[in-house]
N, C-alpha and C. Protein backbone atom coordinates (compact mmCIF):
# COMPACT_ATOMS: atom_id res chain seq x y z
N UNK A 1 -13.60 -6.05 -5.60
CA UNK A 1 -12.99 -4.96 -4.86
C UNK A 1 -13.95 -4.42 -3.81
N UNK A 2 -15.20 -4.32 -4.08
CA UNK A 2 -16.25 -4.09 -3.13
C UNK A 2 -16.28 -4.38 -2.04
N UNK A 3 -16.35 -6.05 -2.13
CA UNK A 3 -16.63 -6.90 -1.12
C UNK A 3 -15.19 -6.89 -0.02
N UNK A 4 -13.87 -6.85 -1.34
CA UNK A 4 -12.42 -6.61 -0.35
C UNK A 4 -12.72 -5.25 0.71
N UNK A 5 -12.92 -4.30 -0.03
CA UNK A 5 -13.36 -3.14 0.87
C UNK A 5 -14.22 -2.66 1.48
N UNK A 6 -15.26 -3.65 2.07
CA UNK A 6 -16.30 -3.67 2.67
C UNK A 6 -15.85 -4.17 4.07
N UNK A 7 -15.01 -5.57 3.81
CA UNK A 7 -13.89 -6.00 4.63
C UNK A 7 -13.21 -5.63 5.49
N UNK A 8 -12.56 -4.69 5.15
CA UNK A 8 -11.68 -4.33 5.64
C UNK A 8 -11.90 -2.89 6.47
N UNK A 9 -13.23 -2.31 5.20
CA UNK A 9 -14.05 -0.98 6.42
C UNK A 9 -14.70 -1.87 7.65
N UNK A 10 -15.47 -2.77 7.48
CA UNK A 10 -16.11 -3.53 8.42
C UNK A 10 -15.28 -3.69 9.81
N UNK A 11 -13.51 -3.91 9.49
CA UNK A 11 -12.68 -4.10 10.74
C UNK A 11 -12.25 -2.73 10.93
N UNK A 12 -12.55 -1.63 10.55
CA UNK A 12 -12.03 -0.24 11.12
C UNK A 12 -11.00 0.30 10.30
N UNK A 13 -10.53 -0.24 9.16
CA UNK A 13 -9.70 0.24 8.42
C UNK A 13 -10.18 1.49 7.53
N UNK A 14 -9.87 2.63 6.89
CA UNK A 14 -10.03 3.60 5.93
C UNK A 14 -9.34 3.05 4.66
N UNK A 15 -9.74 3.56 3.88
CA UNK A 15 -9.93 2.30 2.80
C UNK A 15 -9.67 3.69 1.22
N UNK A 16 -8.59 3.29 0.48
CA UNK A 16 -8.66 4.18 -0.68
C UNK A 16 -8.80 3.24 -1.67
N UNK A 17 -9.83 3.50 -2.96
CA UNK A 17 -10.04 2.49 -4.15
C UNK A 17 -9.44 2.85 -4.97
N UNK A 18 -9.19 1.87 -6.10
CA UNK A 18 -8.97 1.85 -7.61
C UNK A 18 -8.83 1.03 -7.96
N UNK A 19 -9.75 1.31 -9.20
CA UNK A 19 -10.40 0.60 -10.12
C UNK A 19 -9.73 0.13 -10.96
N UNK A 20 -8.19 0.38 -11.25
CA UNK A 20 -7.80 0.00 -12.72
C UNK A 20 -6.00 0.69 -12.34
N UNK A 21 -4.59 0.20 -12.80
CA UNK A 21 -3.79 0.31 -12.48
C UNK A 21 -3.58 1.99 -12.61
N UNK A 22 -3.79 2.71 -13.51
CA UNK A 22 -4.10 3.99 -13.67
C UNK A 22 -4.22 4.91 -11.79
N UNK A 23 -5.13 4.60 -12.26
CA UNK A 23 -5.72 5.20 -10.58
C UNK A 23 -5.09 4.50 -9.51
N UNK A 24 -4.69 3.11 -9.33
CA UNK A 24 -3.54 3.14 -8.25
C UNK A 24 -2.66 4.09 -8.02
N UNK A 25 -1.45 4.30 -9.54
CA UNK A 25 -0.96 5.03 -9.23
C UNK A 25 -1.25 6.17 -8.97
N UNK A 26 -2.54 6.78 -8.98
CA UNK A 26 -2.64 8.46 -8.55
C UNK A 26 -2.78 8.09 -7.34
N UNK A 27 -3.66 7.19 -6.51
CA UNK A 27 -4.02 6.91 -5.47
C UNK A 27 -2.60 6.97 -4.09
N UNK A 28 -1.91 6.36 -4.44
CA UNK A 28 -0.31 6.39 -4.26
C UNK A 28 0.50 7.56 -4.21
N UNK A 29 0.35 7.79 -5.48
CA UNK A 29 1.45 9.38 -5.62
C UNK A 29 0.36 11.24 -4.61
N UNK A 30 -1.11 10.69 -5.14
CA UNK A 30 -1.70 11.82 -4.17
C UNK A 30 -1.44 11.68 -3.26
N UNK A 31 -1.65 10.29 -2.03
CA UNK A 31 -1.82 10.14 -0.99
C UNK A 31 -1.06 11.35 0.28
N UNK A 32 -2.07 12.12 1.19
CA UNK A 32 -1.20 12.84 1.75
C UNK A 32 -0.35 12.55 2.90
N UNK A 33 -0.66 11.04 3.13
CA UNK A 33 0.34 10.88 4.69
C UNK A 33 0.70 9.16 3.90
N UNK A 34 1.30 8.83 4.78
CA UNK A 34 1.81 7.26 4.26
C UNK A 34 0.62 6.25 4.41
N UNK A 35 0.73 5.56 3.34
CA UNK A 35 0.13 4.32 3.04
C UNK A 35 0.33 3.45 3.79
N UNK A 36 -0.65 2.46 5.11
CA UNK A 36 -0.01 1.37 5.84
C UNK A 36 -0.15 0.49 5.47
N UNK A 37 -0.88 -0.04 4.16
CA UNK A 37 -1.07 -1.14 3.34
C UNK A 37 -1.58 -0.61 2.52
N UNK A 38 -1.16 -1.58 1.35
CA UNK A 38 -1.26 -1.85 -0.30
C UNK A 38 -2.00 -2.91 -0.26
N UNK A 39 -3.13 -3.08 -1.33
CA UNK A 39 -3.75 -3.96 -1.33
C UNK A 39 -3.77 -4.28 -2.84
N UNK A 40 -3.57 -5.67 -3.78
CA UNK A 40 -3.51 -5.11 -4.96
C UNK A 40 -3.45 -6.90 -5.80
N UNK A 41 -4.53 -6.63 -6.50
CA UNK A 41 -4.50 -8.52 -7.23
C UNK A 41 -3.38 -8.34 -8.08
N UNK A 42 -3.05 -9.88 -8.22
CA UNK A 42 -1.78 -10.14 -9.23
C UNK A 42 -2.27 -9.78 -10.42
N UNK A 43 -3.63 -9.38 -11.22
CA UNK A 43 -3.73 -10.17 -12.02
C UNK A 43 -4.70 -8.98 -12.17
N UNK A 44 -4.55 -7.91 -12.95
CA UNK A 44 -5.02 -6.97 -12.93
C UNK A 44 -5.54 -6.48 -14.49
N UNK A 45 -7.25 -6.16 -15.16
CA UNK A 45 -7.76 -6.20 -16.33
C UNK A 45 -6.40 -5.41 -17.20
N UNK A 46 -6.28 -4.71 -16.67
CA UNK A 46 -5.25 -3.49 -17.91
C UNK A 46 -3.70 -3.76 -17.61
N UNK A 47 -3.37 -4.06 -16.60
CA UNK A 47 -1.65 -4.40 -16.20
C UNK A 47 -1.39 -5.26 -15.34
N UNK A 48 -0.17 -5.95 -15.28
CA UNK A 48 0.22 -7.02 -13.92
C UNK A 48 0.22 -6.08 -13.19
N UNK A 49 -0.79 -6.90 -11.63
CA UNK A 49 -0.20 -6.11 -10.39
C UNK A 49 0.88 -5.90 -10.05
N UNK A 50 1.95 -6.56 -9.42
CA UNK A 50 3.39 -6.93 -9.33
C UNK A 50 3.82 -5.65 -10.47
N UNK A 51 3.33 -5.62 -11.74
CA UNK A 51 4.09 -4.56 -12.08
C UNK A 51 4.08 -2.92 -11.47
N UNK A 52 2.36 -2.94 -11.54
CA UNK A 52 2.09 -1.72 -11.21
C UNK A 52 3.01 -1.33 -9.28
N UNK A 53 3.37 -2.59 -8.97
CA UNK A 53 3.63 -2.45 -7.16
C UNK A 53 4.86 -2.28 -7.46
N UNK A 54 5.71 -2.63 -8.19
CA UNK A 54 7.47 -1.88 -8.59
C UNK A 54 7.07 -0.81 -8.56
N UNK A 55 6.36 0.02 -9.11
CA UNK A 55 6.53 1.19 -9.94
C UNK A 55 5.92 2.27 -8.45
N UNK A 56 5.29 1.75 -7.95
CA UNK A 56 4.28 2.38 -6.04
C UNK A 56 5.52 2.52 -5.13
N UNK A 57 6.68 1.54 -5.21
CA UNK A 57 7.16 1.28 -4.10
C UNK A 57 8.05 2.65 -4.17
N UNK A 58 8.22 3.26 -5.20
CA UNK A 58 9.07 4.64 -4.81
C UNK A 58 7.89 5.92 -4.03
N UNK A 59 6.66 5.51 -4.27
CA UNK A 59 5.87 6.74 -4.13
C UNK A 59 5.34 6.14 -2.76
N UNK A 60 5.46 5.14 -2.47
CA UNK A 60 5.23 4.46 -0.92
C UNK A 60 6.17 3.42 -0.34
N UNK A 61 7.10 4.18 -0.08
CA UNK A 61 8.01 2.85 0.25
C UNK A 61 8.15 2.01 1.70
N UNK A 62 7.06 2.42 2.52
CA UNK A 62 7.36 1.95 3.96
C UNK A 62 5.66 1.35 3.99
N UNK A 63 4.99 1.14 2.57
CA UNK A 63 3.73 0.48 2.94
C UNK A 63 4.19 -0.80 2.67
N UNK A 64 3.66 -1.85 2.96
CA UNK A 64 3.71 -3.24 2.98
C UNK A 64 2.96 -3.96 2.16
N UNK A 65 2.86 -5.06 1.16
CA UNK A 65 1.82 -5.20 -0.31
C UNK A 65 1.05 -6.47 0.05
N UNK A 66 -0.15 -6.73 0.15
CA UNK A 66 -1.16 -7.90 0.57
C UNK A 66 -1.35 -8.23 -1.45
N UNK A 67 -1.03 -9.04 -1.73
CA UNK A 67 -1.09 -9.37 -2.97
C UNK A 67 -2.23 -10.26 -2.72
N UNK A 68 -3.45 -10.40 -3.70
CA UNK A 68 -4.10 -11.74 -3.84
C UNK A 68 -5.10 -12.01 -5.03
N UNK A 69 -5.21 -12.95 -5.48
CA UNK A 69 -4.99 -13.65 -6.96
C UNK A 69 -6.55 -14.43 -6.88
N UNK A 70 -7.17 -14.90 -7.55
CA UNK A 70 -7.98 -16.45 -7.81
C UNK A 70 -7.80 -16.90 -9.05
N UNK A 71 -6.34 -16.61 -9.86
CA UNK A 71 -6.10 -17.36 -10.82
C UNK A 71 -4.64 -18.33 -10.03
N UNK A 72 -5.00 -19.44 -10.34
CA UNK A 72 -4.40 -20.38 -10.11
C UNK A 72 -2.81 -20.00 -10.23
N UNK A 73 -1.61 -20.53 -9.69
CA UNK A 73 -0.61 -20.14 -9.81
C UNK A 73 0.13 -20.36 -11.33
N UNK A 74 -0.40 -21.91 -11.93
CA UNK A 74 0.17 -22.25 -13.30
C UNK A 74 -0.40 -21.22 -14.20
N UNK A 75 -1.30 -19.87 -14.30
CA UNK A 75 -1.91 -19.02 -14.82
C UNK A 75 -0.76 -17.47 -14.52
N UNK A 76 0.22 -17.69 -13.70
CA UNK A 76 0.88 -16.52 -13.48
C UNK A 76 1.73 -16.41 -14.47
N UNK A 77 1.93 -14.98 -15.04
CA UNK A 77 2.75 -14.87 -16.36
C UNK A 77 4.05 -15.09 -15.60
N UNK A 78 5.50 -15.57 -16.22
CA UNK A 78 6.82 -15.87 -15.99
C UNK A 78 7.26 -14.04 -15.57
N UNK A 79 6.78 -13.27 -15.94
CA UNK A 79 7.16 -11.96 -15.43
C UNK A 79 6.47 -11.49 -14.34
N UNK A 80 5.07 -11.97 -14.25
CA UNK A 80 4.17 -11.54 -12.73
C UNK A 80 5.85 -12.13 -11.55
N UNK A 81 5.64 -13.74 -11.90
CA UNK A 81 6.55 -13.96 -10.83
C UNK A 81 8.02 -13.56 -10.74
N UNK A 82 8.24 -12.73 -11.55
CA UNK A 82 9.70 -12.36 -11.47
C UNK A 82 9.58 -11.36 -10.59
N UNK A 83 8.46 -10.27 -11.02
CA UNK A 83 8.08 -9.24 -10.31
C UNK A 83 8.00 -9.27 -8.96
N UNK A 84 7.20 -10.03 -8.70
CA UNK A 84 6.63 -10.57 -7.19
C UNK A 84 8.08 -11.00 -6.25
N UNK A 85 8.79 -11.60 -7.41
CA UNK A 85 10.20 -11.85 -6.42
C UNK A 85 11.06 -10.75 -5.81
N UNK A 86 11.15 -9.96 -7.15
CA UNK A 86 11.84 -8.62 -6.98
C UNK A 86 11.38 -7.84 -5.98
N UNK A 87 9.95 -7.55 -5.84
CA UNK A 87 9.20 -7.13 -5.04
C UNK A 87 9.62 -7.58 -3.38
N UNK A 88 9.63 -9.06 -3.15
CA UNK A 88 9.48 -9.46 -2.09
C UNK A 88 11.05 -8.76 -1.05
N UNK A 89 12.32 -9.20 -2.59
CA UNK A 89 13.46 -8.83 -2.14
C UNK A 89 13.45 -7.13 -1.76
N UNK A 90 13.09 -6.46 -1.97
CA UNK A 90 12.92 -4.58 -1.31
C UNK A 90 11.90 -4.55 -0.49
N UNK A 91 10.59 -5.66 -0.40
CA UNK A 91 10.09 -5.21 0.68
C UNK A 91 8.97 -6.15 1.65
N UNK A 92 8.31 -6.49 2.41
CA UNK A 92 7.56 -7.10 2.67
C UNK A 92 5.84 -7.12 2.16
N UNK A 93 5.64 -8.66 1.62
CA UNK A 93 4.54 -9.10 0.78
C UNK A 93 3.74 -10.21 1.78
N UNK A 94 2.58 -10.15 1.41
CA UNK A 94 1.89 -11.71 1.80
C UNK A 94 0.90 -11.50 0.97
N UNK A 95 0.52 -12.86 0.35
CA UNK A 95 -0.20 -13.53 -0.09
C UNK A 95 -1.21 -14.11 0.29
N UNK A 96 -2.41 -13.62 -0.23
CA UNK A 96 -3.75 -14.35 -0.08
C UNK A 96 -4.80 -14.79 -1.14
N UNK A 97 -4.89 -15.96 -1.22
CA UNK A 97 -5.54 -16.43 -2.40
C UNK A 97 -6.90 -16.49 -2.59
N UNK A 98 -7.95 -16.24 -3.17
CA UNK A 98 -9.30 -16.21 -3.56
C UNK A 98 -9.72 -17.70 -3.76
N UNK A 99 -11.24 -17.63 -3.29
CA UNK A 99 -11.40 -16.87 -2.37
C UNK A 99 -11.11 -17.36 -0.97
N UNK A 100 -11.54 -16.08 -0.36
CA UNK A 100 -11.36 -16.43 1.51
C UNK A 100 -12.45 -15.61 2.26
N UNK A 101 -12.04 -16.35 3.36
CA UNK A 101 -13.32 -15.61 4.31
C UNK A 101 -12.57 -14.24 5.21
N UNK A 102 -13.43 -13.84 5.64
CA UNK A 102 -12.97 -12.08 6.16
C UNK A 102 -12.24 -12.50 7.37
N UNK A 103 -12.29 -13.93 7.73
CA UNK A 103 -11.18 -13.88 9.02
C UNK A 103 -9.80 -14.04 8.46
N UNK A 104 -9.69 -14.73 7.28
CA UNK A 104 -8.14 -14.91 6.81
C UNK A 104 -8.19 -13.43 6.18
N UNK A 105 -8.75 -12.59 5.69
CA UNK A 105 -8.78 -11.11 5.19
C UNK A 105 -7.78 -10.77 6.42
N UNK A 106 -8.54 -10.67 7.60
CA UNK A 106 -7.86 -9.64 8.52
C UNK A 106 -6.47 -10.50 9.17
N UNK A 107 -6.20 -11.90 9.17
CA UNK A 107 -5.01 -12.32 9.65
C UNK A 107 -4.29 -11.89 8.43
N UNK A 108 -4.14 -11.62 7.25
CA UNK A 108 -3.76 -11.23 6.01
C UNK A 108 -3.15 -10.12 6.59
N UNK A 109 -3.85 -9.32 6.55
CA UNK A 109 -3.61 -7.94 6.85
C UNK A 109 -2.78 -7.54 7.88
N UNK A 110 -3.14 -8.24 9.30
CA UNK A 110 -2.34 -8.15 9.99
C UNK A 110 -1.10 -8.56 10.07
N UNK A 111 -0.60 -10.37 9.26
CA UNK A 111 0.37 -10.11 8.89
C UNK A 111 1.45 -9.56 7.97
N UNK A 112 0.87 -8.44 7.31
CA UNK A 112 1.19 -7.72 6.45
C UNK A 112 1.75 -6.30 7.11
N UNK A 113 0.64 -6.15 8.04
CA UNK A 113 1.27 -4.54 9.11
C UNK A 113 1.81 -4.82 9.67
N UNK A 114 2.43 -6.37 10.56
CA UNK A 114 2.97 -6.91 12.15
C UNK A 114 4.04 -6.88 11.39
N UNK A 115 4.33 -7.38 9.75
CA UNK A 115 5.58 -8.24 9.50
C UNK A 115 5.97 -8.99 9.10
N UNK A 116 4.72 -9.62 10.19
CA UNK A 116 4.85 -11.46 10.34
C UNK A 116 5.29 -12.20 9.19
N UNK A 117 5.81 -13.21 9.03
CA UNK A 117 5.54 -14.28 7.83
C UNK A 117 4.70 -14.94 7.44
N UNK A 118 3.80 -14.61 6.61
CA UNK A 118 2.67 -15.71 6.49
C UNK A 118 3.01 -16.29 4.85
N UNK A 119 2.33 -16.29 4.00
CA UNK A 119 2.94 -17.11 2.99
C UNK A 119 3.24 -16.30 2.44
N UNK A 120 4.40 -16.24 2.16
CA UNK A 120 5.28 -14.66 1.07
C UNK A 120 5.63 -14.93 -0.16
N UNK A 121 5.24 -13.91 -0.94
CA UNK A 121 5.57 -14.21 -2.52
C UNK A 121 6.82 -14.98 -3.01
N UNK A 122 7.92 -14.71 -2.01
CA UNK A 122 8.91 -15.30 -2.51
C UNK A 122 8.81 -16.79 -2.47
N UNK A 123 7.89 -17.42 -1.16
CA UNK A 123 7.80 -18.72 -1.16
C UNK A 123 6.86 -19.00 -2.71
N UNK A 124 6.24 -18.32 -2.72
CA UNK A 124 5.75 -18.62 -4.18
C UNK A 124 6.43 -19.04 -5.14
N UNK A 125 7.14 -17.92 -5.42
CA UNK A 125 7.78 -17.36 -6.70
C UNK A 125 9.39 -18.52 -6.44
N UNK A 126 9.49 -19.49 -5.78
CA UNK A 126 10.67 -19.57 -5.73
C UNK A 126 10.71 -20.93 -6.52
């Protein structure tokens, strides 16, 4: 998470942490102006990401979710990817897989704020 948010301060972004699905959601529900990205691994010590990002999308619903993983896809629980689908269908996702270098970080990102299509959970999950 460090190094993600070192990243992403490094390109000019402001940057909110958490450590553990817990504190996402406060991170989310405090937040005082809108969230322009979500940043958030699939694959999270205490809960699925994908789960904890259902549960964000009411307390941020116009942020956009950069999902990214370094467990292999045959390692995703049958409910991460259900999630991730559900997810994709209410809102826009991209996917970035571990590791990577800080230039695919920021095309990540950007296609995550532009819109764009870059590889979307649903192509995953499908």
């Amino acid at each position: 998470m460090n190094v993600f948010a070192a990243g992403l301060k490094r390109c000019g972004f402001a940057v909110l942490k958490a450590w553990d699905a817990i504190r996402a959601r406060e991170v989310c529900r405090e937040a005082r102006q809108a969230l322009d990205l979500i940043v958030c691994d699939v694959k999270l010590p205490d809960l699925s990401g994908p789960a904890v990002m259902l549960e964000t999308v009411e307390l941020q619903p116009a942020a956009p979710i950069l999902f990214t993983s370094g467990t292999p896809l045959d390692g995703w629980s049958a409910g991460d990817l259900e999630n991730l689908a559900a997810l994709q269908r209410r809102k826009h996702c991209v996917f970035l897989p571990k590791p990577f270098r800080i230039s695919a970080l920021v095309e990540a990102v950007h296609a995550a704020l532009c819109g764009q299509t870059g590889r979307l959970i649903g192509e995953i999950a499908a």
